[in-house]
PDB file of N, CA and C in Angstrom:
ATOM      1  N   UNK A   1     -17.796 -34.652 -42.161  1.00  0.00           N
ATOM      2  CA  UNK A   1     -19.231 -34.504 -42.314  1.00  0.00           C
ATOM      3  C   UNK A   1     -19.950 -35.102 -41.110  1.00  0.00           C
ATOM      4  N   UNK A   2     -21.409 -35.485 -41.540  1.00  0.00           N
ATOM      5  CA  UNK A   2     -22.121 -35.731 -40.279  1.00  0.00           C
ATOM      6  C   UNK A   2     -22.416 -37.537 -40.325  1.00  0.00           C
ATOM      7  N   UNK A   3     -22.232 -38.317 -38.837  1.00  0.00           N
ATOM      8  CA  UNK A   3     -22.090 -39.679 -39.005  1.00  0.00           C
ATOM      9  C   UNK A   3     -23.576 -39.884 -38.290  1.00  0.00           C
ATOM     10  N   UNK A   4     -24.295 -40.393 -39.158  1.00  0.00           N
ATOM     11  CA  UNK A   4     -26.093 -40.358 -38.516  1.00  0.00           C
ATOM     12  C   UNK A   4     -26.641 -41.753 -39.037  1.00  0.00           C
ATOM     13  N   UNK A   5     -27.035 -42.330 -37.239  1.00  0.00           N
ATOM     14  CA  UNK A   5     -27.505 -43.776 -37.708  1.00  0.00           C
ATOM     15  C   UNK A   5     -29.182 -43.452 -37.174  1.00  0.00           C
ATOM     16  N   UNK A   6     -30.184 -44.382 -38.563  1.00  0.00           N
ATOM     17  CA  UNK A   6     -31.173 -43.993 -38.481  1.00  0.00           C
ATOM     18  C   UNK A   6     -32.036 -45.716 -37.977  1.00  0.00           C
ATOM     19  N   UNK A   7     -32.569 -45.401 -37.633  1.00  0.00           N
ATOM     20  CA  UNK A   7     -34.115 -46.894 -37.364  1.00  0.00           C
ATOM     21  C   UNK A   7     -34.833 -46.236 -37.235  1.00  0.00           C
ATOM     22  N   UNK A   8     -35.672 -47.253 -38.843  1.00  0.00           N
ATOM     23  CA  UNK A   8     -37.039 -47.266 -39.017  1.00  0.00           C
ATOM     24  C   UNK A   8     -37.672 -48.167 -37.905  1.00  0.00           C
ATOM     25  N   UNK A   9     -38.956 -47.675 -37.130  1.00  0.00           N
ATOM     26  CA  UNK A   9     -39.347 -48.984 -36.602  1.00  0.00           C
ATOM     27  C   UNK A   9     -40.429 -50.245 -37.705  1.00  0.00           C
ATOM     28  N   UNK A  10     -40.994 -50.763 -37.744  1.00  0.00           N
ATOM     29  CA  UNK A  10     -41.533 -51.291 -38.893  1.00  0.00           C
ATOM     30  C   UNK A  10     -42.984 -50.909 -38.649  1.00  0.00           C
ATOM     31  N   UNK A  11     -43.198 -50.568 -37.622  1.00  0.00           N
ATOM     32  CA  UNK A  11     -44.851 -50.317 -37.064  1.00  0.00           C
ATOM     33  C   UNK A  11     -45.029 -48.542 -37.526  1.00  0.00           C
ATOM     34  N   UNK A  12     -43.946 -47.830 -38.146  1.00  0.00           N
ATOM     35  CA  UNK A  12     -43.474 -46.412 -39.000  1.00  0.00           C
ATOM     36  C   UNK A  12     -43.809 -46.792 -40.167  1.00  0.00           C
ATOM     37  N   UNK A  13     -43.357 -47.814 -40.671  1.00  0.00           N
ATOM     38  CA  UNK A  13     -43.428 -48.050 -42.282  1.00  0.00           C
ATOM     39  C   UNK A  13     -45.299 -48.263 -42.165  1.00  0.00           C
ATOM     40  N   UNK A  14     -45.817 -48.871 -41.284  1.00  0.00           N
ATOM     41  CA  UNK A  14     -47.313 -49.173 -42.233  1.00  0.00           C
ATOM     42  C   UNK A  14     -48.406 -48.295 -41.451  1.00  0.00           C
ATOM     43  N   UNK A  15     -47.672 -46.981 -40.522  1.00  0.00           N
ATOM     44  CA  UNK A  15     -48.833 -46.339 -40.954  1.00  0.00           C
ATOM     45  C   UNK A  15     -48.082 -45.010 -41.820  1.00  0.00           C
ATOM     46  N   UNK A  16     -47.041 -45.372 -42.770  1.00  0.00           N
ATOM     47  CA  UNK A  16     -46.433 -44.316 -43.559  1.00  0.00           C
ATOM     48  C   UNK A  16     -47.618 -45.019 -45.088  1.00  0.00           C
ATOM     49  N   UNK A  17     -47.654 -46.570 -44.969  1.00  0.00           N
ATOM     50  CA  UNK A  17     -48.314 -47.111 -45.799  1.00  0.00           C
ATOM     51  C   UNK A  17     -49.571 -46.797 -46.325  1.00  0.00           C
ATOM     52  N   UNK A  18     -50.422 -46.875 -44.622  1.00  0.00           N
ATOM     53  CA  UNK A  18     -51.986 -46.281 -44.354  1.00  0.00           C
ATOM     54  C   UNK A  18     -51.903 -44.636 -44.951  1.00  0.00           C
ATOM     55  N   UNK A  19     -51.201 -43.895 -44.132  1.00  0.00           N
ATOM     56  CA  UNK A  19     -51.500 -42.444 -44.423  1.00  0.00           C
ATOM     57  C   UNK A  19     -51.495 -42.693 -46.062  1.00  0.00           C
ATOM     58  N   UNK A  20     -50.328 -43.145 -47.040  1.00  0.00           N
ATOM     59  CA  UNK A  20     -49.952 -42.771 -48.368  1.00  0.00           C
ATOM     60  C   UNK A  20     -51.582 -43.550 -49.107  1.00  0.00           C
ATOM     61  N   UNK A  21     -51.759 -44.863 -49.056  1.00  0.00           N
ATOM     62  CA  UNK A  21     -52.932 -44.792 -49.119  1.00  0.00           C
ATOM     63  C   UNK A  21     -54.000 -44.454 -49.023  1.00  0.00           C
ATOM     64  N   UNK A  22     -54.147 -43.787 -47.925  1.00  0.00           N
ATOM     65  CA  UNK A  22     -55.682 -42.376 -47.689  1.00  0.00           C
ATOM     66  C   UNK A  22     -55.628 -41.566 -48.737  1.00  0.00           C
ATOM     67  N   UNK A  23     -54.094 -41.108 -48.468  1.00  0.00           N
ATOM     68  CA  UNK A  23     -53.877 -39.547 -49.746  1.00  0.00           C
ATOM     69  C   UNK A  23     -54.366 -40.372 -51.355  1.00  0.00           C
ATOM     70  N   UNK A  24     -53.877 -41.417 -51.461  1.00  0.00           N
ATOM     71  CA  UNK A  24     -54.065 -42.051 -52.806  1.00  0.00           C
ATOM     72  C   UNK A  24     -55.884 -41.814 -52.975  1.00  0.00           C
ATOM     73  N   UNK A  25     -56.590 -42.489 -52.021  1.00  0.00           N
ATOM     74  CA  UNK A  25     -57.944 -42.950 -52.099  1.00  0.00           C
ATOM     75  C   UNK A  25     -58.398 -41.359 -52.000  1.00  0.00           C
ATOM     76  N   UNK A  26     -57.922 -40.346 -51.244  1.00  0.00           N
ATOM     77  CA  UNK A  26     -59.088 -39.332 -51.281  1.00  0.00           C
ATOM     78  C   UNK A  26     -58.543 -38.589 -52.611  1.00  0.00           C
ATOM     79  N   UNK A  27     -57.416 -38.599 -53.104  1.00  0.00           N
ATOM     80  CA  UNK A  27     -57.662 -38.080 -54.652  1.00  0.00           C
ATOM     81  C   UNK A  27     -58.214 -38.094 -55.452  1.00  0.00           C
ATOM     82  N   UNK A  28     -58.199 -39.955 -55.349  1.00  0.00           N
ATOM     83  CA  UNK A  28     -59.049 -40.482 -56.267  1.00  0.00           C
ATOM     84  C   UNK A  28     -60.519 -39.982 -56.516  1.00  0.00           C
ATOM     85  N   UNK A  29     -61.160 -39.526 -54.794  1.00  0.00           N
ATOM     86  CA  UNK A  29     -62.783 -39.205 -54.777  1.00  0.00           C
ATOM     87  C   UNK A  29     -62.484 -37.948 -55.217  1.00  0.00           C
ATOM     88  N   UNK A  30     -61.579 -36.924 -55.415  1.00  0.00           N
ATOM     89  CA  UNK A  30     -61.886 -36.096 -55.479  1.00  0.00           C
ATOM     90  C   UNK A  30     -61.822 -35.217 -56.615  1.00  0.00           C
ATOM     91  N   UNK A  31     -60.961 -36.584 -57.581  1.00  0.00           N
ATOM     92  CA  UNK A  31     -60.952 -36.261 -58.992  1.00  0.00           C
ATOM     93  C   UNK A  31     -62.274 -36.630 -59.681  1.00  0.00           C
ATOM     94  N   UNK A  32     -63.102 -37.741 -59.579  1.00  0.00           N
ATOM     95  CA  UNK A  32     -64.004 -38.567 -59.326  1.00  0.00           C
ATOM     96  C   UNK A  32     -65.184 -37.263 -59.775  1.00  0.00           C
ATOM     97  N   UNK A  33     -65.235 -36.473 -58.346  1.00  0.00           N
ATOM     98  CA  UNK A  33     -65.757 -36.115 -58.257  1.00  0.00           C
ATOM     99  C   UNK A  33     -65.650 -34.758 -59.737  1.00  0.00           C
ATOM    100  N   UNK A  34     -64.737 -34.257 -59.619  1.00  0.00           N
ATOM    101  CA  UNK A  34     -64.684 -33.120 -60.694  1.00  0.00           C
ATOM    102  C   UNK A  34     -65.073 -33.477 -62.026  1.00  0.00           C
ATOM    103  N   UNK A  35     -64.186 -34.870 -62.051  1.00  0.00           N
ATOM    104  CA  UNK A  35     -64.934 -35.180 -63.778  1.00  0.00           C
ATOM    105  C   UNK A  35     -66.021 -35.706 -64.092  1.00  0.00           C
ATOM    106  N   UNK A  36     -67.161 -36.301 -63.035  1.00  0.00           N
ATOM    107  CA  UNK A  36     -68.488 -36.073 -62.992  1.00  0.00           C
ATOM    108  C   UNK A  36     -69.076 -34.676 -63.117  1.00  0.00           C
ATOM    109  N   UNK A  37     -68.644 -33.447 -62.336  1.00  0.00           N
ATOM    110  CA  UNK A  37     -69.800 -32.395 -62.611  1.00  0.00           C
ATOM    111  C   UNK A  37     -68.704 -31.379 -64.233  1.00  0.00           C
ATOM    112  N   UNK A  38     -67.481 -32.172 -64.471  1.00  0.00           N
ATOM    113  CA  UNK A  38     -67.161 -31.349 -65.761  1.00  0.00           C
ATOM    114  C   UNK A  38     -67.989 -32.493 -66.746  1.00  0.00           C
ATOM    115  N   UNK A  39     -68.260 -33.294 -66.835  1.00  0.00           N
ATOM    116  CA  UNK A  39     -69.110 -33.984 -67.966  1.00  0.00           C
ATOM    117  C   UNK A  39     -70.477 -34.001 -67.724  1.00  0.00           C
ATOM    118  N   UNK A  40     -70.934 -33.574 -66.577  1.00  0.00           N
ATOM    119  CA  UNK A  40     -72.599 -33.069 -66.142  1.00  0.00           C
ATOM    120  C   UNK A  40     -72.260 -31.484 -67.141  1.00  0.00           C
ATOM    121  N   UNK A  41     -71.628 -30.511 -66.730  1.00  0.00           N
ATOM    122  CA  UNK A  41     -71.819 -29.463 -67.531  1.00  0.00           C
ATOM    123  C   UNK A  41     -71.470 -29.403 -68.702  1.00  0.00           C
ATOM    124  N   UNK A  42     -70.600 -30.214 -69.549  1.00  0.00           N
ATOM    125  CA  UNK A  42     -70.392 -30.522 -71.029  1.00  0.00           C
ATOM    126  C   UNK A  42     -71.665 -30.849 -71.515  1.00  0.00           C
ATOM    127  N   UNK A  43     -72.138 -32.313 -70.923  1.00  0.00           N
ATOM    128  CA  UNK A  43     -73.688 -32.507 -71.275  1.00  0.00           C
ATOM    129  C   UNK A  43     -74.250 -31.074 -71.355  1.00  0.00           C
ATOM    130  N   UNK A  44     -74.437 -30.514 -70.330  1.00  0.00           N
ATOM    131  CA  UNK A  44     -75.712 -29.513 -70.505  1.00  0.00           C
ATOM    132  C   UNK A  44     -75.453 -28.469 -71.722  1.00  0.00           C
ATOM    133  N   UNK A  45     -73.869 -28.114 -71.698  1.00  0.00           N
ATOM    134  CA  UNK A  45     -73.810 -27.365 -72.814  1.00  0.00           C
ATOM    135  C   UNK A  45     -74.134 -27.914 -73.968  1.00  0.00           C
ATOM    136  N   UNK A  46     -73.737 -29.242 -74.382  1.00  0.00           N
ATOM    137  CA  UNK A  46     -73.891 -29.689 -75.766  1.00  0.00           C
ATOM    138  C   UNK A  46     -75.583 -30.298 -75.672  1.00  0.00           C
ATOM    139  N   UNK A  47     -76.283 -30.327 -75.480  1.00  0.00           N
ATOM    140  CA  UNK A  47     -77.572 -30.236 -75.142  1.00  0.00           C
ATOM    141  C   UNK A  47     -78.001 -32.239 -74.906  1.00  0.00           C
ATOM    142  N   UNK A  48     -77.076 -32.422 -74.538  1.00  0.00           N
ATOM    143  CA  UNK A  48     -77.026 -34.263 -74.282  1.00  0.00           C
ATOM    144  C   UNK A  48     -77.527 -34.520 -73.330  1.00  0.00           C
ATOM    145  N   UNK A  49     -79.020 -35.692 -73.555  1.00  0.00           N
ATOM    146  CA  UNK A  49     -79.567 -35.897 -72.371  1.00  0.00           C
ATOM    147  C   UNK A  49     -79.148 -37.362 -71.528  1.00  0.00           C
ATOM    148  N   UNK A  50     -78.575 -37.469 -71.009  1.00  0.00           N
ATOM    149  CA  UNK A  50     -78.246 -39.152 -70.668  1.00  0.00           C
ATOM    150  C   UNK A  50     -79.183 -39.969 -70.080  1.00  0.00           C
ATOM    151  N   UNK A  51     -80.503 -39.608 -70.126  1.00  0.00           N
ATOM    152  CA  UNK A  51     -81.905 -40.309 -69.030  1.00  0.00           C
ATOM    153  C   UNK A  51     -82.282 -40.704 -71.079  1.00  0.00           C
ATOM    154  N   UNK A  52     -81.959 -40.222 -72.155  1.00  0.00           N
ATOM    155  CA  UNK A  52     -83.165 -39.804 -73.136  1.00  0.00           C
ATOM    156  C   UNK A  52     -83.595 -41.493 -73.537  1.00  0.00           C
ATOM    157  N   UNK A  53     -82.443 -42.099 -73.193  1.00  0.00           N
ATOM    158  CA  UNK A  53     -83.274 -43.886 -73.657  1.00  0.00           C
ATOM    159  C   UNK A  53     -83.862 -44.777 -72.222  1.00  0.00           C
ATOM    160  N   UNK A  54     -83.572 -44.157 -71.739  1.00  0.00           N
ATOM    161  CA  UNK A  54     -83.645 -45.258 -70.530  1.00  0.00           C
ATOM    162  C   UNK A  54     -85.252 -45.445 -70.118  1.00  0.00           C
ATOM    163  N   UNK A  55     -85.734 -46.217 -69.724  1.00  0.00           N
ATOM    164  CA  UNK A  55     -87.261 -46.877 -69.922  1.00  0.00           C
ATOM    165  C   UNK A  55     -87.141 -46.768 -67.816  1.00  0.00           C
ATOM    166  N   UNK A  56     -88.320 -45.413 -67.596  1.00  0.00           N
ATOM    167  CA  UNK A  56     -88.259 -45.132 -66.370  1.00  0.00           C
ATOM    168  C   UNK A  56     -89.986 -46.077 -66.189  1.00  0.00           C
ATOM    169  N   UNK A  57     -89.854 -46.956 -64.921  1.00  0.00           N
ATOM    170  CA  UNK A  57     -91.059 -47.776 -64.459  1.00  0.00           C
ATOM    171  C   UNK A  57     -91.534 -46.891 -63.149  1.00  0.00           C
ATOM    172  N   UNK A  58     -92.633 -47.007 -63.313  1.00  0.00           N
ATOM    173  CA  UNK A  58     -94.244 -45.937 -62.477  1.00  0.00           C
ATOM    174  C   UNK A  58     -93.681 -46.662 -61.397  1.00  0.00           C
ATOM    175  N   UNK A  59     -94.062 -45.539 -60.275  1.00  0.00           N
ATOM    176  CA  UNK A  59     -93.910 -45.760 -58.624  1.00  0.00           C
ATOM    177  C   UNK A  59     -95.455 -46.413 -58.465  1.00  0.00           C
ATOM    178  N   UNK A  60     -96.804 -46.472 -59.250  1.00  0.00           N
ATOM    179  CA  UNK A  60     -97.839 -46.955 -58.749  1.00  0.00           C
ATOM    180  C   UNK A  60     -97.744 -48.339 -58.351  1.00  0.00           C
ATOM    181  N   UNK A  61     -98.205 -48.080 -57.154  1.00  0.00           N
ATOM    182  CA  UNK A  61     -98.335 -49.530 -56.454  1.00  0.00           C
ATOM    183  C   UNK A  61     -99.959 -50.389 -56.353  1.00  0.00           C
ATOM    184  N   UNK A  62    -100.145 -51.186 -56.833  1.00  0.00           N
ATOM    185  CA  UNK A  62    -101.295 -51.770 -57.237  1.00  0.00           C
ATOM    186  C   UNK A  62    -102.229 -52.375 -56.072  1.00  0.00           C
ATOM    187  N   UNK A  63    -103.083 -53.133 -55.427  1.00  0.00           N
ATOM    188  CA  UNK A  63    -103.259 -53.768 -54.454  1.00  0.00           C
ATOM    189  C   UNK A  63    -104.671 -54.469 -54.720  1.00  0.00           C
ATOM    190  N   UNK A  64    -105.407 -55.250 -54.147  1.00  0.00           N
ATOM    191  CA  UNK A  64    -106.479 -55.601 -54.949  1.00  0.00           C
ATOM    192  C   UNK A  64    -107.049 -56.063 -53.265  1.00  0.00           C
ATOM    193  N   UNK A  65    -108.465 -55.310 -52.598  1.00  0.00           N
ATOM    194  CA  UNK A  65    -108.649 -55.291 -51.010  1.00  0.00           C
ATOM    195  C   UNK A  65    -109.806 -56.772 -51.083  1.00  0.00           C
ATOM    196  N   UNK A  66    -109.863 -57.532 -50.694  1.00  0.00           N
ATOM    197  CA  UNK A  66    -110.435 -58.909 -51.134  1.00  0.00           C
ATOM    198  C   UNK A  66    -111.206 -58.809 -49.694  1.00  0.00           C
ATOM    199  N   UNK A  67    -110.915 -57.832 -48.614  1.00  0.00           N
ATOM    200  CA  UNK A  67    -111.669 -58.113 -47.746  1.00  0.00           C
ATOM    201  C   UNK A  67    -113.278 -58.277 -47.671  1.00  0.00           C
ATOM    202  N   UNK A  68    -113.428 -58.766 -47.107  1.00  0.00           N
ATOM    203  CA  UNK A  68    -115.144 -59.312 -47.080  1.00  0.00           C
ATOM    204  C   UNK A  68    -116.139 -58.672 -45.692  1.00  0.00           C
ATOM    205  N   UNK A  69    -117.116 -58.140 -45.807  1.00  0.00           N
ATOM    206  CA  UNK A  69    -117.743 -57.895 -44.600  1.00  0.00           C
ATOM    207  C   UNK A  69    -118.488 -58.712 -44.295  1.00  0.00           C
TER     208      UNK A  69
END
């Protein structure tokens, strides 16, 4: 058969590390991402509002002009 000597260098192993980690992390966003807009469209089908309790506060901004002439 075949007699095959191999070396890893070790500076191979961690960007075999980095790359496998990217692939890990962009799955992650990209599952992330799907089961946000499949439970955005479940909501909409089942007619569920997720804002319906939440206590939204006015953008008016108040000011009081004290200037004097």
């Amino acid at each position: 058969m075949f007699n095959v000597n191999l070396y890893i260098d070790p500076s191979v192993m961690t960007y075999m590390i980095q790359a496998i980690a990217g692939i890990v992390i962009a799955a992650g966003a990209v599952v992330a991402v799907f089961v946000r807009k499949a439970k955005k469209k479940v909501s909409d089908k089942l007619g569920i509002d997720e804002n319906r309790n939440k206590e939204v506060e006015s953008d008016d901004i108040l000011s009081e002009d004290k200037t004097e002439a």
